[in-house]
Protein backbone atom coordinates (compact mmCIF):
# COMPACT_ATOMS: atom_id res chain seq x y z
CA UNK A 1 64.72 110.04 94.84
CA UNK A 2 64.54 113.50 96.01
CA UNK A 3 68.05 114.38 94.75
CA UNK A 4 67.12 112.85 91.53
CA UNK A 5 63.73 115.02 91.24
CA UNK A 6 65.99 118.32 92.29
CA UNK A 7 68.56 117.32 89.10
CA UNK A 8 65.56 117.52 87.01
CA UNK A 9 64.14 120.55 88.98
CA UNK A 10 67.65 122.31 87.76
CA UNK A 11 68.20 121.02 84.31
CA UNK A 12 64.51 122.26 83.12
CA UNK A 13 65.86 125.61 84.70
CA UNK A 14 68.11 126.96 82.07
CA UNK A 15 66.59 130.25 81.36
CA UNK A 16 67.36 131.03 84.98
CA UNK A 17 70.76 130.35 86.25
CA UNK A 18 70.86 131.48 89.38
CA UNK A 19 68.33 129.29 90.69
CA UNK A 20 70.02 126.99 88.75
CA UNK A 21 72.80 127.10 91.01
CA UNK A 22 71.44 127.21 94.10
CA UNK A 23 69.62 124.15 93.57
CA UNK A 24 72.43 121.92 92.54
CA UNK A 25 74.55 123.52 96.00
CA UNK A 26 71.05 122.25 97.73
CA UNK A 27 71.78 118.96 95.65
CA UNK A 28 75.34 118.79 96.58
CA UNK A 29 74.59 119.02 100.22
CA UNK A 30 72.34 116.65 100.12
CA UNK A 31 74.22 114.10 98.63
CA UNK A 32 76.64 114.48 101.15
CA UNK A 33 74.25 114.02 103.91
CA UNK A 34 73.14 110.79 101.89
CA UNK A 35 76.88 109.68 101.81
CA UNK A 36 77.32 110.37 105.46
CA UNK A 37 74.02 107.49 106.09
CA UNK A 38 75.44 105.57 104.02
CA UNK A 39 78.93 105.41 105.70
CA UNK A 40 77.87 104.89 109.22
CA UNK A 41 75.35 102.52 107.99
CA UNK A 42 78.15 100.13 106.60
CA UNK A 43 80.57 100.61 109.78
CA UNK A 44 77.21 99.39 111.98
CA UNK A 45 77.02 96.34 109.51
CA UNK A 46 78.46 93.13 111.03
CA UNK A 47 81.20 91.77 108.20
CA UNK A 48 80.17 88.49 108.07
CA UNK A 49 76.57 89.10 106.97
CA UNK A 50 75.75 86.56 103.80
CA UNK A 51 74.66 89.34 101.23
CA UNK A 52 77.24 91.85 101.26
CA UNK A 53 75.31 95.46 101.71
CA UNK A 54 78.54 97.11 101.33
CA UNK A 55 78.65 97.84 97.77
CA UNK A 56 78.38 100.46 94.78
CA UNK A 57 76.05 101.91 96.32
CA UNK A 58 78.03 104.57 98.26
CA UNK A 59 79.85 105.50 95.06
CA UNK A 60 76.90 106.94 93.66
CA UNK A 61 76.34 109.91 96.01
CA UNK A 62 80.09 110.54 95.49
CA UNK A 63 79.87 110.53 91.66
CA UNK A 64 76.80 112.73 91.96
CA UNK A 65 78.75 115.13 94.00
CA UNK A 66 81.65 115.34 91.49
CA UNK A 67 79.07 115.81 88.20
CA UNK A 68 77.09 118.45 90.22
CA UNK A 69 80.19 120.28 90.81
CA UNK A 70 81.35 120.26 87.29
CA UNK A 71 77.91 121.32 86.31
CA UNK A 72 77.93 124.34 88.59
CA UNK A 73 81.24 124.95 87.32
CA UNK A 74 79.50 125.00 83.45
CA UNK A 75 77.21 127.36 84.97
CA UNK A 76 79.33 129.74 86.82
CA UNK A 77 80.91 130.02 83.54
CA UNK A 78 77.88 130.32 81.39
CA UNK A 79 76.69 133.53 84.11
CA UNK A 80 80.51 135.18 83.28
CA UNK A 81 80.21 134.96 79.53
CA UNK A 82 76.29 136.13 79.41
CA UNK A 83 77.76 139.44 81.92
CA UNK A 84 80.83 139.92 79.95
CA UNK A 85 78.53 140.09 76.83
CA UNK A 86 75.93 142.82 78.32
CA UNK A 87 78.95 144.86 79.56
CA UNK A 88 80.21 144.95 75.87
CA UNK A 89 76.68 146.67 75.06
């Protein structure tokens, strides 16, 4: 939930980039943190449980991770263009 509030937090913050980024690296390292859980949560699960809790779950912090880093990307490119522009002033 939290990382999901803090993608919202970040995407309202267009007008300031900066903060921008820094909240998606805060994102990023938290989804990592949420990955590691989840990973030594399923190694302490027995195999032969009846429902499976090894699932799809523990893709999502990984595909969260990859669009986070693409958007930081986006905006580590938006920041160059925006201070090449004000140098050409």
């Amino acid at each position: 939930i939290l990382s999901g509030v803090m993608a919202l937090i970040a995407i309202f913050m267009f007008k300031n980039r900066k903060s921008q980024f820094i909240i998606n690296r805060l994102n990023i390292i938290l989804n990592f943190i949420l990955l590691i859980v989840f990973v030594v949560r399923s190694l302490n699960l027995s195999g032969e449980t009846n429902v499976s809790e090894k699932g799809i779950g523990m893709l999502l912090p990984i595909i969260s991770i990859v669009l986070l880093a693409v958007a930081n990307k986006a905006i580590k490119k938006d920041e160059d263009l925006v201070k090449s522009v004000d140098r050409l002033r």
